[in-house]
C-alpha atoms as a PDB file:
ATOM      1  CA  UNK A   1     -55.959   7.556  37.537  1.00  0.00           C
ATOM      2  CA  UNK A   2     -56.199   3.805  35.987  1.00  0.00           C
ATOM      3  CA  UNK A   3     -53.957   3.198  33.687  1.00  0.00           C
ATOM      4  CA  UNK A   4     -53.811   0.282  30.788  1.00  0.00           C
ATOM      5  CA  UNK A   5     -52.084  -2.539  30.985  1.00  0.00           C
ATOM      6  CA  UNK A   6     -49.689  -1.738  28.088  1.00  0.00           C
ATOM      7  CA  UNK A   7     -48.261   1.409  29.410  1.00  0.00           C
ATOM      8  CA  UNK A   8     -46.676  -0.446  32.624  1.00  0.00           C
ATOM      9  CA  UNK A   9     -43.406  -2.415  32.052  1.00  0.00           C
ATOM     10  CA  UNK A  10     -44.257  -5.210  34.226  1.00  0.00           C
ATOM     11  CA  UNK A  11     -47.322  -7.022  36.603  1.00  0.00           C
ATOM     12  CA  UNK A  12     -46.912  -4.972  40.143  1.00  0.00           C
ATOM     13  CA  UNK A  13     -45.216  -1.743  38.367  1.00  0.00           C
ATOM     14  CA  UNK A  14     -46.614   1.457  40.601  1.00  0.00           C
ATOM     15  CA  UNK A  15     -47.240   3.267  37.603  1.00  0.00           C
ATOM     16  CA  UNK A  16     -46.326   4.060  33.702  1.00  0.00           C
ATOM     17  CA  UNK A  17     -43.409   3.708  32.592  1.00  0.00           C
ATOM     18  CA  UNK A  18     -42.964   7.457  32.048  1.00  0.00           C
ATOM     19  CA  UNK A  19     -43.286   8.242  35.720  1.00  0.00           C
ATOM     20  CA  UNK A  20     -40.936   5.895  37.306  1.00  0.00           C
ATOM     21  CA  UNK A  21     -37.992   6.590  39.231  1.00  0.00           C
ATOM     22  CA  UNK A  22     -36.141   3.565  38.603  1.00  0.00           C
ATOM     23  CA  UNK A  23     -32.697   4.538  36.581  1.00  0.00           C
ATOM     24  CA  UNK A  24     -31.844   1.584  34.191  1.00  0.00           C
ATOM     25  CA  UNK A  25     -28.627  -0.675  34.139  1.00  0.00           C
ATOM     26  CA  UNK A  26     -25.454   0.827  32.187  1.00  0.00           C
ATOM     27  CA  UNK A  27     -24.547  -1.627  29.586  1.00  0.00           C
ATOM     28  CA  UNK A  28     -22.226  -1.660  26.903  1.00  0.00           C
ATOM     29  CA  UNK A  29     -24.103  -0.046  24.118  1.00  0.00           C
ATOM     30  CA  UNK A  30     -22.109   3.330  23.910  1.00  0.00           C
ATOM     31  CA  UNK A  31     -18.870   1.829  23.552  1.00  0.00           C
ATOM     32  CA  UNK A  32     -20.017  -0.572  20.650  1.00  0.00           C
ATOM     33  CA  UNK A  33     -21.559   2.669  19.337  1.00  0.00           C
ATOM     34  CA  UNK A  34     -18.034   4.077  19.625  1.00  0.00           C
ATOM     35  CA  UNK A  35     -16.024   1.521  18.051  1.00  0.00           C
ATOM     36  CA  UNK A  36     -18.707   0.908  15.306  1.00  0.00           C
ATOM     37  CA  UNK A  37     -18.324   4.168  14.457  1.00  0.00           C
ATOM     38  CA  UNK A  38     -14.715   4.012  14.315  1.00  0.00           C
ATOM     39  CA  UNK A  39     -14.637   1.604  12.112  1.00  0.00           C
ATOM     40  CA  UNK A  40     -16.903   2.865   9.400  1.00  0.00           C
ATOM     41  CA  UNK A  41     -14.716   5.809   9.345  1.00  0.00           C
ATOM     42  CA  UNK A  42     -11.511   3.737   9.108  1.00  0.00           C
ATOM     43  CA  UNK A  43     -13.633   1.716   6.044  1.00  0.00           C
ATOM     44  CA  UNK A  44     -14.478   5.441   4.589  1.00  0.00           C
ATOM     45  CA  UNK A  45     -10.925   6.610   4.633  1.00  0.00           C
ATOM     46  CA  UNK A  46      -9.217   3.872   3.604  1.00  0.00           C
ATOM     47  CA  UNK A  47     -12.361   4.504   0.578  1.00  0.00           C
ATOM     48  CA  UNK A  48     -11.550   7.465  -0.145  1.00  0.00           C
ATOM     49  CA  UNK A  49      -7.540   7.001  -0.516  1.00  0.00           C
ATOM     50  CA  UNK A  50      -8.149   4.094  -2.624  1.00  0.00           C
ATOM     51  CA  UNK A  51     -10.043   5.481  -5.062  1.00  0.00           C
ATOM     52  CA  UNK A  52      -7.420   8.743  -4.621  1.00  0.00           C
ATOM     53  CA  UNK A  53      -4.268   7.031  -4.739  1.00  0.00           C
ATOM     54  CA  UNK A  54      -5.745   4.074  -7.079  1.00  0.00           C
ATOM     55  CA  UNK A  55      -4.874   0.937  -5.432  1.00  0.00           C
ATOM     56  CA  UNK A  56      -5.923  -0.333  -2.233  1.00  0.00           C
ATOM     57  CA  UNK A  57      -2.097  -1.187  -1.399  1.00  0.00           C
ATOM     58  CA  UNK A  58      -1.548   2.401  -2.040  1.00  0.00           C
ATOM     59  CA  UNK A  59      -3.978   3.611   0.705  1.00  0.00           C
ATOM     60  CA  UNK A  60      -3.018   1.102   2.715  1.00  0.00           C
ATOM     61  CA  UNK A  61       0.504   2.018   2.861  1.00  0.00           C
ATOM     62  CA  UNK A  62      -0.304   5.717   3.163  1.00  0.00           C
ATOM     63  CA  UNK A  63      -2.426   4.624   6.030  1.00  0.00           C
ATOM     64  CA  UNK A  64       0.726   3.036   7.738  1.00  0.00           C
ATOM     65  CA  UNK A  65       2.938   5.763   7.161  1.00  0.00           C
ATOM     66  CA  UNK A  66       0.297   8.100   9.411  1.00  0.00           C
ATOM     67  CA  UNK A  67       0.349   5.777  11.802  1.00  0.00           C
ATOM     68  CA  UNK A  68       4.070   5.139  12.030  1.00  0.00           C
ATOM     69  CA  UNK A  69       4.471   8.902  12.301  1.00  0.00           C
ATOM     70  CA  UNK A  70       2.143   9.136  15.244  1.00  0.00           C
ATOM     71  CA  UNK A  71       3.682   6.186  16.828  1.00  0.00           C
ATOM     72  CA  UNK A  72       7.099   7.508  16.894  1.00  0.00           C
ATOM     73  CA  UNK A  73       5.975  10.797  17.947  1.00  0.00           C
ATOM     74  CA  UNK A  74       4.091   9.309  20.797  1.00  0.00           C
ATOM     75  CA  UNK A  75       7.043   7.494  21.773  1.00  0.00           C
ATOM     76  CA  UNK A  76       9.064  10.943  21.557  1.00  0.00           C
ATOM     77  CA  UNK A  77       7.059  12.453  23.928  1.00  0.00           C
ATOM     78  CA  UNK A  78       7.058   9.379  26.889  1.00  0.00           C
ATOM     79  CA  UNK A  79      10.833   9.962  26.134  1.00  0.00           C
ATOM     80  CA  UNK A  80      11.018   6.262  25.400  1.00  0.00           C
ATOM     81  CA  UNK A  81      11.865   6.514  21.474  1.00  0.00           C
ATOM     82  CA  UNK A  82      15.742   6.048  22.473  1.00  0.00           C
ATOM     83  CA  UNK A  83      16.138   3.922  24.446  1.00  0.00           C
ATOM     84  CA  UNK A  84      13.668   1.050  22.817  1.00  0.00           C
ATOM     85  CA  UNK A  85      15.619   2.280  20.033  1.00  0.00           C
ATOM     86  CA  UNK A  86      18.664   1.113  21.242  1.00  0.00           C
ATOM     87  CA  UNK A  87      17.581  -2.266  23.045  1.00  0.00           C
ATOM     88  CA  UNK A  88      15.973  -3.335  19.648  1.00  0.00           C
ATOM     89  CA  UNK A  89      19.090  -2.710  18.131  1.00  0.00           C
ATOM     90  CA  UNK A  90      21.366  -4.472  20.556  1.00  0.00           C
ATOM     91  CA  UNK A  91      18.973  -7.526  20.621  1.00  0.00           C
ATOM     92  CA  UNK A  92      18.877  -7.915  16.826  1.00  0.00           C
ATOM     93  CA  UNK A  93      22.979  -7.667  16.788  1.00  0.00           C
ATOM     94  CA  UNK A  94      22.508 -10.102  19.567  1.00  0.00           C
ATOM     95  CA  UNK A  95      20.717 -12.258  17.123  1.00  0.00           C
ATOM     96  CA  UNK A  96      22.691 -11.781  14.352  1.00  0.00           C
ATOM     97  CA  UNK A  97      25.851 -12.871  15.706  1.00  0.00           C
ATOM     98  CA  UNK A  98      24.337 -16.144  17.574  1.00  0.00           C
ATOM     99  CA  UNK A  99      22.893 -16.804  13.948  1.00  0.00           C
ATOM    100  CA  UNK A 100      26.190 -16.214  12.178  1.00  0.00           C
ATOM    101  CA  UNK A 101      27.916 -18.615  14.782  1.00  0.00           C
ATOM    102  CA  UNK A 102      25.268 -21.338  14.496  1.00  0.00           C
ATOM    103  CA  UNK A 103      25.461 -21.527  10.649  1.00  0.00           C
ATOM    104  CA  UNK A 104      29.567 -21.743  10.990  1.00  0.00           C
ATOM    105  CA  UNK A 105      28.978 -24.528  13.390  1.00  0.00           C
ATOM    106  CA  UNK A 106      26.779 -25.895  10.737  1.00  0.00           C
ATOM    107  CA  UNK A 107      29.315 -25.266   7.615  1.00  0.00           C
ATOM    108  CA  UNK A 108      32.209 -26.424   9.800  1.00  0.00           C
ATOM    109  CA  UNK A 109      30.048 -29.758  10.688  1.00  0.00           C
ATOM    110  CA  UNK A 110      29.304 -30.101   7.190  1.00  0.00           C
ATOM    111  CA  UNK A 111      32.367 -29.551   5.791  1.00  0.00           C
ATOM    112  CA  UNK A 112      33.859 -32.186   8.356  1.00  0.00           C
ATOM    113  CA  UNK A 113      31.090 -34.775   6.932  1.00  0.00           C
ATOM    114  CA  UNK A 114      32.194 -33.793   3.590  1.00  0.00           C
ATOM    115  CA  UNK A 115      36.563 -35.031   3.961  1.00  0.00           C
ATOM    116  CA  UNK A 116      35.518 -38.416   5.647  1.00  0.00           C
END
């Protein structure tokens, strides 16, 4: 059976392009599906609380109040809530006291400048 030229994909194809074995090349087109989709549901939500809570600042804090509750229960269940707990707090006392000793430097540098 002859078949016309449009129904092969390409000059020296064995047949139409309905009967070939050939599997075609994954590409990235279901995971830009995927995140497309993502978004335009993120978009609809954050729609939909807007026009609920009447502000976009409204939703938006709403929003990260989910996701602060879901990232804090994540980090319950890796058992790590804790313990980055208590790191951030010793670095920012950390911080705070080099800061407080740097701007008594300062004062006391300043305050020197000031007598002469």
């Amino acid at each position: 059976m002859r078949f016309s030229q449009m129904t092969r994909a390409a000059i020296g194809a064995e047949g139409p392009i309905w009967a070939r074995n050939k599997k075609r090349k994954p590409s990235a087109a279901p995971l830009i599906n995927v995140l497309v989709t993502l978004l335009a549901l993120i978009g609809a939500l954050t729609l939909v609380l807007s026009v609920k809570e009447r502000s976009v600042e409204g939703a938006g804090r709403m929003m990260d109040g989910w996701i602060t509750a879901g990232w804090t229960e994540a980090q319950k269940l890796a058992g790590r809530a804790p313990q980055a707990a208590d790191v951030a707090a010793d670095k920012a006392g950390q911080a705070a006291g080099k800061t407080g000793d740097a701007l008594e430097a300062g004062a006391a540098a300043a305050r020197d400048e000031l007598k002469q």
